[in-house]
PDB file of N, CA and C in Angstrom:
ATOM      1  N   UNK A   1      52.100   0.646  21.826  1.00  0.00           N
ATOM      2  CA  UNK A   1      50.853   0.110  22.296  1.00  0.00           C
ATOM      3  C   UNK A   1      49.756   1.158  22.173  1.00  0.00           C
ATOM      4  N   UNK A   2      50.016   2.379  22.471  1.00  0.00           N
ATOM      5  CA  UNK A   2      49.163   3.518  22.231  1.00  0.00           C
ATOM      6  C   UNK A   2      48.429   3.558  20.690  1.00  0.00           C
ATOM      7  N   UNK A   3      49.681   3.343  19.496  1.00  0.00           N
ATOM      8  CA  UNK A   3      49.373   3.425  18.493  1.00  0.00           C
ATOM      9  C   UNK A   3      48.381   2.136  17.753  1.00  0.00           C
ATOM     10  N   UNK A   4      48.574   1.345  19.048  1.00  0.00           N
ATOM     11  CA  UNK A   4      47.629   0.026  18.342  1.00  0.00           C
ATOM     12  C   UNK A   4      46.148   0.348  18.819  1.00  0.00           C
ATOM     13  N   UNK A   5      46.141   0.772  20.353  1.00  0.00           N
ATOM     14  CA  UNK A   5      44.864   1.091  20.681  1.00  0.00           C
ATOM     15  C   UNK A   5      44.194   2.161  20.219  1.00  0.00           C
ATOM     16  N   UNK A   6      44.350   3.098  19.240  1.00  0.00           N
ATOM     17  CA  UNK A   6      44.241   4.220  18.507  1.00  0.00           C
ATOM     18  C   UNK A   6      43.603   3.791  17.353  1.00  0.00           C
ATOM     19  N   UNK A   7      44.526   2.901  16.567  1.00  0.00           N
ATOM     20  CA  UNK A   7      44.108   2.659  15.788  1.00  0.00           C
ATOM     21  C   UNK A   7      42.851   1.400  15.670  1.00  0.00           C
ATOM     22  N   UNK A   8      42.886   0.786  16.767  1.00  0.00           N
ATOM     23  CA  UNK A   8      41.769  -0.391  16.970  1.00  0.00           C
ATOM     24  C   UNK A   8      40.436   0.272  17.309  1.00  0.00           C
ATOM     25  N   UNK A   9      40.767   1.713  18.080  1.00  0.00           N
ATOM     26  CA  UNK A   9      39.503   2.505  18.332  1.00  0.00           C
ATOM     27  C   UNK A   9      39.057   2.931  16.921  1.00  0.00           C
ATOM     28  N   UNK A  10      39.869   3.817  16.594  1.00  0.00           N
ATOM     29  CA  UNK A  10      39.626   3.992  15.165  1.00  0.00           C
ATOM     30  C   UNK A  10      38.268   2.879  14.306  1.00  0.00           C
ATOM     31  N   UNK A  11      38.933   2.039  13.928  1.00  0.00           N
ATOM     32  CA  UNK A  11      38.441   1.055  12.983  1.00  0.00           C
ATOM     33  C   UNK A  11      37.187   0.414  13.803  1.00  0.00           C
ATOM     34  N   UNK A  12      37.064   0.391  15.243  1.00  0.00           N
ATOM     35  CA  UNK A  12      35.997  -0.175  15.590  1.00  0.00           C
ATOM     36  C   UNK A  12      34.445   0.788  15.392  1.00  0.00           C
ATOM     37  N   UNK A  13      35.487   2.285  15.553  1.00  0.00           N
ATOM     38  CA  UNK A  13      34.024   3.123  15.316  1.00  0.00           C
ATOM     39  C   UNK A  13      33.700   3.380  13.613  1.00  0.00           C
ATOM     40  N   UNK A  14      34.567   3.082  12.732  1.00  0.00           N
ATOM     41  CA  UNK A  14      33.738   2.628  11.609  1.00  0.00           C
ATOM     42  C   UNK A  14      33.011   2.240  11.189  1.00  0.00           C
ATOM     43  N   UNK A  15      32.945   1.118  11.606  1.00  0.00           N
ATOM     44  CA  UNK A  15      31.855   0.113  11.670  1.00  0.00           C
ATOM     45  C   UNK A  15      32.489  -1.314  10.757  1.00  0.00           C
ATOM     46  N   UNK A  16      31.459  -2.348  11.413  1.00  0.00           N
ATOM     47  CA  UNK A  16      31.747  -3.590  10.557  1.00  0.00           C
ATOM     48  C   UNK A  16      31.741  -4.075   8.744  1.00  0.00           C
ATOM     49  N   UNK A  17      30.944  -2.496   8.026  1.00  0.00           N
ATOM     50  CA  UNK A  17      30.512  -2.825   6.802  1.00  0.00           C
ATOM     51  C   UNK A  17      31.957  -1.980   6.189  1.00  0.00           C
ATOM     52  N   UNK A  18      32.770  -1.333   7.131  1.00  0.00           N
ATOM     53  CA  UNK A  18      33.856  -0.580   6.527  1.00  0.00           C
ATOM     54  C   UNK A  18      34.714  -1.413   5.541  1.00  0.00           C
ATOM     55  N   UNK A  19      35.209  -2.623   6.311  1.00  0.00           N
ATOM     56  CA  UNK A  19      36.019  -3.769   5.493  1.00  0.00           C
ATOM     57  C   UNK A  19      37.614  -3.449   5.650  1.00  0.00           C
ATOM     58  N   UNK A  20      38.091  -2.419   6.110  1.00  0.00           N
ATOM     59  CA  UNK A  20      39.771  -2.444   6.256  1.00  0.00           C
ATOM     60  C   UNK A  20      39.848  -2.189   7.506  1.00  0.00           C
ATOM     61  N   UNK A  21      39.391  -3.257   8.273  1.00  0.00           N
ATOM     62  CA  UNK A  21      39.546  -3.365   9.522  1.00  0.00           C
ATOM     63  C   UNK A  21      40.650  -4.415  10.135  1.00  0.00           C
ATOM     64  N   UNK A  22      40.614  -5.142   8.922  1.00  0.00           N
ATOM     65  CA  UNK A  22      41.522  -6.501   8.915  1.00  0.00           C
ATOM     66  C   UNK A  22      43.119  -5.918   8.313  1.00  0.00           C
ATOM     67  N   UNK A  23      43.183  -4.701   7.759  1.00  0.00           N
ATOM     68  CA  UNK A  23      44.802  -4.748   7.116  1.00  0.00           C
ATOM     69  C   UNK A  23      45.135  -3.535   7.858  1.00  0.00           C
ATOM     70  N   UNK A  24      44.254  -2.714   8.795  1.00  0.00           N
ATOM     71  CA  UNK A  24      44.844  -2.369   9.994  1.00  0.00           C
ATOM     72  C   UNK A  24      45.602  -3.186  11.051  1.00  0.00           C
ATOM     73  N   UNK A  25      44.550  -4.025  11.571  1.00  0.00           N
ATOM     74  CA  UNK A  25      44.842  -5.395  12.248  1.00  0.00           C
ATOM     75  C   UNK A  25      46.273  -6.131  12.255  1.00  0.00           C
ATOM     76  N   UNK A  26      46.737  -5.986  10.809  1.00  0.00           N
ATOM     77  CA  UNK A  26      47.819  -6.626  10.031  1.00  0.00           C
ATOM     78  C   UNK A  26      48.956  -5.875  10.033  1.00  0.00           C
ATOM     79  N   UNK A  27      48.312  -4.765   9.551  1.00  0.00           N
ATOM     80  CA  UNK A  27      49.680  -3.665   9.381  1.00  0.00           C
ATOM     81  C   UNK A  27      50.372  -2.890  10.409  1.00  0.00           C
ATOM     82  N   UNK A  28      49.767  -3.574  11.800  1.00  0.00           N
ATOM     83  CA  UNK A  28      50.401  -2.874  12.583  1.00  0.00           C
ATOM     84  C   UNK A  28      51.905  -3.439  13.425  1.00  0.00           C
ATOM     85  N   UNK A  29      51.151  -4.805  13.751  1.00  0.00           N
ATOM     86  CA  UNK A  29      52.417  -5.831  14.220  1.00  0.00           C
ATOM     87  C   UNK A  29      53.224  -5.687  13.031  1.00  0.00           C
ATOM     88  N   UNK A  30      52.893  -5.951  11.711  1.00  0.00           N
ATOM     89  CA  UNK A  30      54.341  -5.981  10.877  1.00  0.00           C
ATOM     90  C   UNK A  30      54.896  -4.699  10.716  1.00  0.00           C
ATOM     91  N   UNK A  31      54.826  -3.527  11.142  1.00  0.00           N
ATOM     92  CA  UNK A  31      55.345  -2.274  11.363  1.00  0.00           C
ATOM     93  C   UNK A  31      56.554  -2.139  12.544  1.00  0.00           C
ATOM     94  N   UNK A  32      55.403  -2.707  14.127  1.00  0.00           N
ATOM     95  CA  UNK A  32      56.245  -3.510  14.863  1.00  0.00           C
ATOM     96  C   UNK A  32      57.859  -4.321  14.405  1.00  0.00           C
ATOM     97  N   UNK A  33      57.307  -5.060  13.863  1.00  0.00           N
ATOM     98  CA  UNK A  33      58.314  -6.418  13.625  1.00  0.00           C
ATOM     99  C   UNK A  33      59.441  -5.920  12.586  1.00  0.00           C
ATOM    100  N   UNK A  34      59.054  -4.701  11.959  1.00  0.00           N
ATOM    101  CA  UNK A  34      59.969  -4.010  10.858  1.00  0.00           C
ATOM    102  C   UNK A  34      60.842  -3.048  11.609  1.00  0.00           C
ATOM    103  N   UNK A  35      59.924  -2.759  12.834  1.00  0.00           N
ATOM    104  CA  UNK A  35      61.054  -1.441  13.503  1.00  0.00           C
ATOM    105  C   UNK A  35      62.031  -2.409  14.804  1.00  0.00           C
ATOM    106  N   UNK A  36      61.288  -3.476  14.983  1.00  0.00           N
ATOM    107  CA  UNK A  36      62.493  -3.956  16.080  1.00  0.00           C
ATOM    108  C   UNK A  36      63.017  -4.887  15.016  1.00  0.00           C
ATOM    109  N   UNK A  37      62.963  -5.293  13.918  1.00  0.00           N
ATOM    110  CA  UNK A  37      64.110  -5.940  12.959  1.00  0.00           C
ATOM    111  C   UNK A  37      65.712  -5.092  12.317  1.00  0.00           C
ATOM    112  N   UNK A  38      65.066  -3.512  12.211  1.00  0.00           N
ATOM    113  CA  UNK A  38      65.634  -2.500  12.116  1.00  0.00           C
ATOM    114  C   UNK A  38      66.631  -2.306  12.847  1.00  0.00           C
ATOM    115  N   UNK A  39      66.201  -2.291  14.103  1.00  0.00           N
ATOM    116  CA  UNK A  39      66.952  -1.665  15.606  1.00  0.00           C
ATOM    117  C   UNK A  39      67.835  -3.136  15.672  1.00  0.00           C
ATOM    118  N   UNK A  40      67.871  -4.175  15.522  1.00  0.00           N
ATOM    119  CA  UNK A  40      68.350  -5.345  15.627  1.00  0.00           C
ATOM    120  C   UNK A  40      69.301  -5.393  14.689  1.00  0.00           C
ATOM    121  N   UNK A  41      69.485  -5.296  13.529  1.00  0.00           N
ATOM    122  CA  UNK A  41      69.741  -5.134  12.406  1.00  0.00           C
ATOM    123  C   UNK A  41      71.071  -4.183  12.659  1.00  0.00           C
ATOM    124  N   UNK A  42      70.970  -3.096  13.101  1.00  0.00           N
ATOM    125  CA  UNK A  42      71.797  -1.723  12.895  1.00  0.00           C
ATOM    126  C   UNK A  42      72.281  -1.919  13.875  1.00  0.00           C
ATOM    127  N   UNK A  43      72.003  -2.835  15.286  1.00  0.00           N
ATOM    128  CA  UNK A  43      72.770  -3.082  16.848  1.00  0.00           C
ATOM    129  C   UNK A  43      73.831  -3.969  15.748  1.00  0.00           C
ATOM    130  N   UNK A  44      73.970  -4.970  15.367  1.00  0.00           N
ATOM    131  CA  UNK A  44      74.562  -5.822  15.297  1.00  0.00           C
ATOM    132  C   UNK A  44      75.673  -5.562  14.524  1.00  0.00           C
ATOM    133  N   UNK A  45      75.343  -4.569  13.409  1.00  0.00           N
ATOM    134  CA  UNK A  45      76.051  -3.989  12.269  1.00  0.00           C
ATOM    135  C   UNK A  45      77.206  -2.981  13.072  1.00  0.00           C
ATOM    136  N   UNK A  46      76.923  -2.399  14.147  1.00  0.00           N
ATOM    137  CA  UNK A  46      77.678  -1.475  15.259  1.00  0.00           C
ATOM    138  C   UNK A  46      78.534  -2.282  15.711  1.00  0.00           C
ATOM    139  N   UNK A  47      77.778  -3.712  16.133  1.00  0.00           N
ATOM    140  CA  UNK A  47      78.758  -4.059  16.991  1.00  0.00           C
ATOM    141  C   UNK A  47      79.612  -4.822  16.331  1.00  0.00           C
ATOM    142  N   UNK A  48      79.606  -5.637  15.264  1.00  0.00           N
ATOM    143  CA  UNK A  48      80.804  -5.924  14.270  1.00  0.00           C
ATOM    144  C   UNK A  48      81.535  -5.202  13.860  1.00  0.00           C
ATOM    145  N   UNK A  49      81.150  -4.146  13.862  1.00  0.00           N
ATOM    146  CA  UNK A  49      82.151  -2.636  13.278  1.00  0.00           C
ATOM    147  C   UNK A  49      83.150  -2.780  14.760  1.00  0.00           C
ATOM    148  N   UNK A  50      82.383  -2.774  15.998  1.00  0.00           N
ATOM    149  CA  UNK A  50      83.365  -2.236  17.302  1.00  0.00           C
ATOM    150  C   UNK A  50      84.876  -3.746  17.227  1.00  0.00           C
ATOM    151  N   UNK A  51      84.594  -4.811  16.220  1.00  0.00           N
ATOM    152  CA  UNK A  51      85.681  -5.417  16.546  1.00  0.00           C
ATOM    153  C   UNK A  51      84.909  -6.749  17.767  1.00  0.00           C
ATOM    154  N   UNK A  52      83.684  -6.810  17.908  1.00  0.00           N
ATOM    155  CA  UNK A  52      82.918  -7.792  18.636  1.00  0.00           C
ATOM    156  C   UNK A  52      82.299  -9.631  17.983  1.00  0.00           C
ATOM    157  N   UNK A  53      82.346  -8.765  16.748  1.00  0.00           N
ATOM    158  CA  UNK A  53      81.357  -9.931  16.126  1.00  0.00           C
ATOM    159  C   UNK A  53      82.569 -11.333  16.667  1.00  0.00           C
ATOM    160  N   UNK A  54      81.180 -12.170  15.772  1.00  0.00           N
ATOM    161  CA  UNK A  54      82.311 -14.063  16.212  1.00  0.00           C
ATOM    162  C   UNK A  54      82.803 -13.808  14.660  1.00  0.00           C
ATOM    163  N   UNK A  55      84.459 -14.250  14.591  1.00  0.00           N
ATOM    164  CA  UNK A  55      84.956 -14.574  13.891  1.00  0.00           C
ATOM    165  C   UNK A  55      85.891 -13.139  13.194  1.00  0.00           C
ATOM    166  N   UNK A  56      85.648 -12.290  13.920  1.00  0.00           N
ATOM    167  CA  UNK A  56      85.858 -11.213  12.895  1.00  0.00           C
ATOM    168  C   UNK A  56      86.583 -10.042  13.713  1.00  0.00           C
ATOM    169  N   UNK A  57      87.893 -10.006  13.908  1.00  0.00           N
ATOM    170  CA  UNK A  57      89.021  -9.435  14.832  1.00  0.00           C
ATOM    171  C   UNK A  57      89.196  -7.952  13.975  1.00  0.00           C
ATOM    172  N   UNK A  58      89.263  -7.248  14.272  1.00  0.00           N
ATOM    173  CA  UNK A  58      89.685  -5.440  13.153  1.00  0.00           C
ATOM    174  C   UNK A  58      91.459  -6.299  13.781  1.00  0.00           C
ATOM    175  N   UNK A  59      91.936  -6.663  14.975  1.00  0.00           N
ATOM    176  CA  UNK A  59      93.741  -6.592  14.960  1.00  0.00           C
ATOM    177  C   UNK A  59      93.885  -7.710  14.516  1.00  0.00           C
ATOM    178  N   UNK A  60      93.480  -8.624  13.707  1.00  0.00           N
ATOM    179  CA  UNK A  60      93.915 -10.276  12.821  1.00  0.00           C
ATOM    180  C   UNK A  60      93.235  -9.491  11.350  1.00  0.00           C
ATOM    181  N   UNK A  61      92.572  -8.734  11.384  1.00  0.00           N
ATOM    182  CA  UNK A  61      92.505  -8.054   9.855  1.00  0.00           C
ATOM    183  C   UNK A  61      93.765  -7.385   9.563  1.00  0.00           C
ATOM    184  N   UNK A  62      94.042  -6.482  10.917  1.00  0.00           N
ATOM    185  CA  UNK A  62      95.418  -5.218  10.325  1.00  0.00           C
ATOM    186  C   UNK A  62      96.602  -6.369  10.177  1.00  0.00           C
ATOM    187  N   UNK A  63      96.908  -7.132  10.832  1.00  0.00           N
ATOM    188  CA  UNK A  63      97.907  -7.998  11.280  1.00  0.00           C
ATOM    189  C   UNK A  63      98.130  -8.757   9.984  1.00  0.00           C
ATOM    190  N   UNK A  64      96.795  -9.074   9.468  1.00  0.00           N
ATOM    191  CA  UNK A  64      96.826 -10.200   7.675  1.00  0.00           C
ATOM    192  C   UNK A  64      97.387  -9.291   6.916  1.00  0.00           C
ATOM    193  N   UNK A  65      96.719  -7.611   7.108  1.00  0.00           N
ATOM    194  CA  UNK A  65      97.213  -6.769   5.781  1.00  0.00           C
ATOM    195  C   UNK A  65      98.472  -6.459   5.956  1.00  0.00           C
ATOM    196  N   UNK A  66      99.149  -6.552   7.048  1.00  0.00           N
ATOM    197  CA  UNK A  66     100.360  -5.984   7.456  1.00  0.00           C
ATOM    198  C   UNK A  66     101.465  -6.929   6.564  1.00  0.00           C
ATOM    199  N   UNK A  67     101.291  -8.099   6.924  1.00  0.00           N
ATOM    200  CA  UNK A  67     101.900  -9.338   6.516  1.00  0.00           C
ATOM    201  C   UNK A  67     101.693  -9.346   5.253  1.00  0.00           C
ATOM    202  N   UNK A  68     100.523  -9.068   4.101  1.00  0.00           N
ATOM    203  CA  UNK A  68     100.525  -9.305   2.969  1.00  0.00           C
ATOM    204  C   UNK A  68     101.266  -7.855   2.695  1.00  0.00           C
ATOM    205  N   UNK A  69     101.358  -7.039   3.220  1.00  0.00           N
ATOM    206  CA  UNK A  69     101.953  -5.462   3.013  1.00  0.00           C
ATOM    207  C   UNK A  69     103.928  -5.919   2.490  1.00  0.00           C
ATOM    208  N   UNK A  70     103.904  -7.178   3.708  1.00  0.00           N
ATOM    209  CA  UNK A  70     105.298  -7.036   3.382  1.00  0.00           C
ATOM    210  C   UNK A  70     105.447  -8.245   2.391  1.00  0.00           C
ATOM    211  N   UNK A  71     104.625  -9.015   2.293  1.00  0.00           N
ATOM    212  CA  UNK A  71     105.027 -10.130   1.406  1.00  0.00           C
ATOM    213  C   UNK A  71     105.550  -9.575  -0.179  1.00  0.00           C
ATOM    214  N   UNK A  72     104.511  -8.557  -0.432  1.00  0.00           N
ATOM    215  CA  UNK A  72     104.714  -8.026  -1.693  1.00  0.00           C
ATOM    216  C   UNK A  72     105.490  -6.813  -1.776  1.00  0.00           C
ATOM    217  N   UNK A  73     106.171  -6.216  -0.538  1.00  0.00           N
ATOM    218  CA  UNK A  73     107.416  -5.699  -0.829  1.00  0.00           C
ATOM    219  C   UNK A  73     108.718  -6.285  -1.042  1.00  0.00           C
ATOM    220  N   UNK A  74     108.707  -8.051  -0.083  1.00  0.00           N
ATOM    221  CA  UNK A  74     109.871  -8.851  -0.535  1.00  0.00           C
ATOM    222  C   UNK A  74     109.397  -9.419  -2.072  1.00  0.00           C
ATOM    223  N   UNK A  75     108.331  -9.273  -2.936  1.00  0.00           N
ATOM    224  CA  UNK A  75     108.241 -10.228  -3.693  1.00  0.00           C
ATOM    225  C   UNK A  75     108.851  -9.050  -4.972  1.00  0.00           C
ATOM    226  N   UNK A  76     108.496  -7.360  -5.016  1.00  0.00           N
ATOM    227  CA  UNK A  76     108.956  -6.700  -5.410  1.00  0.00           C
ATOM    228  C   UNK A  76     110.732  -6.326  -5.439  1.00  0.00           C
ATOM    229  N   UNK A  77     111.292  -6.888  -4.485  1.00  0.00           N
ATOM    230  CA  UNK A  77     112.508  -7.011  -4.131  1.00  0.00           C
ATOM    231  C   UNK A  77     112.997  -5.195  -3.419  1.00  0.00           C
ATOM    232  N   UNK A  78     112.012  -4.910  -3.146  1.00  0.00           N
ATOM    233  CA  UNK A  78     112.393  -3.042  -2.063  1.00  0.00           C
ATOM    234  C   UNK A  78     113.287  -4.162  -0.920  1.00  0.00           C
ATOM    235  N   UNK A  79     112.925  -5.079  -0.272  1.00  0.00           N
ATOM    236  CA  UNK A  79     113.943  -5.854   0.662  1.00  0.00           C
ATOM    237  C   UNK A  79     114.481  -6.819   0.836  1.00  0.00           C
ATOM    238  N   UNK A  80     115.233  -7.215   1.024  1.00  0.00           N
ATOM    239  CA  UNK A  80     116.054  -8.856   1.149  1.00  0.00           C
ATOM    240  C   UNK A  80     115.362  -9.509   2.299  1.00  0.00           C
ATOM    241  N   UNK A  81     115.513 -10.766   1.692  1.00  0.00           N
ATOM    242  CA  UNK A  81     115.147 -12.082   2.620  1.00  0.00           C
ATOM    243  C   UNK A  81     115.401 -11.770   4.332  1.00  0.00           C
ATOM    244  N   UNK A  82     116.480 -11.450   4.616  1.00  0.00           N
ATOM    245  CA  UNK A  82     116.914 -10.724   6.048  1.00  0.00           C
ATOM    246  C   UNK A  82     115.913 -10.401   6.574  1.00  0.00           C
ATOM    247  N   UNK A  83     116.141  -8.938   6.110  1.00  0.00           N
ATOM    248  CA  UNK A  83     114.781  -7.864   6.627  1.00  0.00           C
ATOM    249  C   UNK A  83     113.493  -8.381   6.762  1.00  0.00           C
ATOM    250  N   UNK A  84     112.955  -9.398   5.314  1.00  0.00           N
ATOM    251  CA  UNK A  84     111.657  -9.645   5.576  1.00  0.00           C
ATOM    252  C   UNK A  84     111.399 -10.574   6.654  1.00  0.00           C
ATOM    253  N   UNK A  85     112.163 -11.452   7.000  1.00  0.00           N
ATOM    254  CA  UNK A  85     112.063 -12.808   7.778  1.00  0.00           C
ATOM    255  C   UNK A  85     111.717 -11.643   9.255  1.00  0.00           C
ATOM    256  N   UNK A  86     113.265 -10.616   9.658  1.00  0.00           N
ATOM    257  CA  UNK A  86     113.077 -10.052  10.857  1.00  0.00           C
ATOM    258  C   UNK A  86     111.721  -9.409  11.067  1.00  0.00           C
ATOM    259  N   UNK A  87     111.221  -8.729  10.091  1.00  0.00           N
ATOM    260  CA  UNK A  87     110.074  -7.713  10.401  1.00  0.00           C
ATOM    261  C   UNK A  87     109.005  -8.458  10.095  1.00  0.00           C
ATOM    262  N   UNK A  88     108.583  -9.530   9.484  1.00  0.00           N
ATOM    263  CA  UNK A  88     107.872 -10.609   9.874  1.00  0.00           C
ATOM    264  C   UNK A  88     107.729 -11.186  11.635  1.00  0.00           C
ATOM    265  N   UNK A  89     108.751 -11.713  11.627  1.00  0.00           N
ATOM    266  CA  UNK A  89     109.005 -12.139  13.079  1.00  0.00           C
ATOM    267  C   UNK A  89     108.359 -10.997  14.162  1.00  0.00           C
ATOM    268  N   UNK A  90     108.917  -9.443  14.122  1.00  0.00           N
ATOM    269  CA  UNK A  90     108.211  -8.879  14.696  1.00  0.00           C
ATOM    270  C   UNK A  90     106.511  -8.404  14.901  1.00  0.00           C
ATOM    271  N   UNK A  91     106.297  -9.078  13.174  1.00  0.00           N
ATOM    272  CA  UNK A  91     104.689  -8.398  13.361  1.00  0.00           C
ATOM    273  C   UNK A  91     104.094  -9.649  13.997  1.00  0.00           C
ATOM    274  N   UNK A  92     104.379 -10.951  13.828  1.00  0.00           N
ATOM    275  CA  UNK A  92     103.796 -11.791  14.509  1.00  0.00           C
ATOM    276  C   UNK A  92     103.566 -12.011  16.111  1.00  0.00           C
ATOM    277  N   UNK A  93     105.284 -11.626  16.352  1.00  0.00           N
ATOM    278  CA  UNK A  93     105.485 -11.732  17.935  1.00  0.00           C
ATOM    279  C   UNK A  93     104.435 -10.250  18.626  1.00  0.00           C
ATOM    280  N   UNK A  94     104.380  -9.281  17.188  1.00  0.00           N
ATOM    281  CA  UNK A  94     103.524  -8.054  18.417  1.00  0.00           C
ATOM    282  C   UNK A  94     102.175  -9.134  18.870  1.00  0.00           C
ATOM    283  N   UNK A  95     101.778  -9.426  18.008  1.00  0.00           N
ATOM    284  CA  UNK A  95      99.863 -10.120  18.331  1.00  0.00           C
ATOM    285  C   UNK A  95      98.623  -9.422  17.828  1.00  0.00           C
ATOM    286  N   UNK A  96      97.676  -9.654  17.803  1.00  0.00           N
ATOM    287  CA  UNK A  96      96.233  -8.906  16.909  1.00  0.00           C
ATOM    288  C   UNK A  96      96.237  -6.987  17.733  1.00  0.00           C
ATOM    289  N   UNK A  97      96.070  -6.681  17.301  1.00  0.00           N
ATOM    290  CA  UNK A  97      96.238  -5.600  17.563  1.00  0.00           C
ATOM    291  C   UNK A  97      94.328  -5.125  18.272  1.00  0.00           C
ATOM    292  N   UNK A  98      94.435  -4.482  19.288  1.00  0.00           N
ATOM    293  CA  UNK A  98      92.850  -4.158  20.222  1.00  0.00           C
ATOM    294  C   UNK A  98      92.083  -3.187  19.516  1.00  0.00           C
ATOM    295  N   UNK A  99      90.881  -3.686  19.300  1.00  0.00           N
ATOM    296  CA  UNK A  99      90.068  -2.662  18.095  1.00  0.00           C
ATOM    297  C   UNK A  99      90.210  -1.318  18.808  1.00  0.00           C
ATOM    298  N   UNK A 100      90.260  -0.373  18.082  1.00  0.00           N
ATOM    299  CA  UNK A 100      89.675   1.041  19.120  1.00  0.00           C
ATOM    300  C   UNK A 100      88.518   1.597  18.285  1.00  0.00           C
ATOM    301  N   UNK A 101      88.326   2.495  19.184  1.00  0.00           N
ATOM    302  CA  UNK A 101      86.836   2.996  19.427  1.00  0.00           C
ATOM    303  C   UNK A 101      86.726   4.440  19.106  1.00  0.00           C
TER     304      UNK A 101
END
């Protein structure tokens, strides 16, 4: 707010024949609107990273890769049907795993 009344002083003691009185006027709210789009922008980007966003789990991400981890070790044949079914069974029964921080 300082920087608006600064600059409105500014431009008023110019005078009216100055003419860039109007893209002061302009350029200040959209400076505004660029720095709290910013700060909005980079909150949100944090907080999807922390494991918050809608739709978007970090322990149903590890949990998918885990599961595709083993699909393509039974599909490589490193293990038998056995093993994969059991250690399947276990990654499911653990559950999404709690983002950390």
């Amino acid at each position: 707010m300082i920087t608006t009344l600064a600059l409105a002083t500014a431009v008023a003691h110019v005078g009216p024949g100055f003419g860039f009185g109007w893209i002061f006027f302009l350029l200040i709210p959209l400076f505004w609107i660029g720095v709290i789009a910013l700060i909005v922008g980079l909150g949100r980007r944090r907080w999807a990273r922390a494991g918050y966003g809608p739709g978007w789990h970090h322990g149903a991400w590890a949990a998918r890769s885990a599961e595709s981890t083993l699909a393509e070790r039974f599909a490589q044949g490193d293990i038998d049907e056995k093993e994969y079914r059991a250690r399947l069974e276990v990654l499911r029964a653990s559950g999404p795993v709690p983002p950390t921080r």
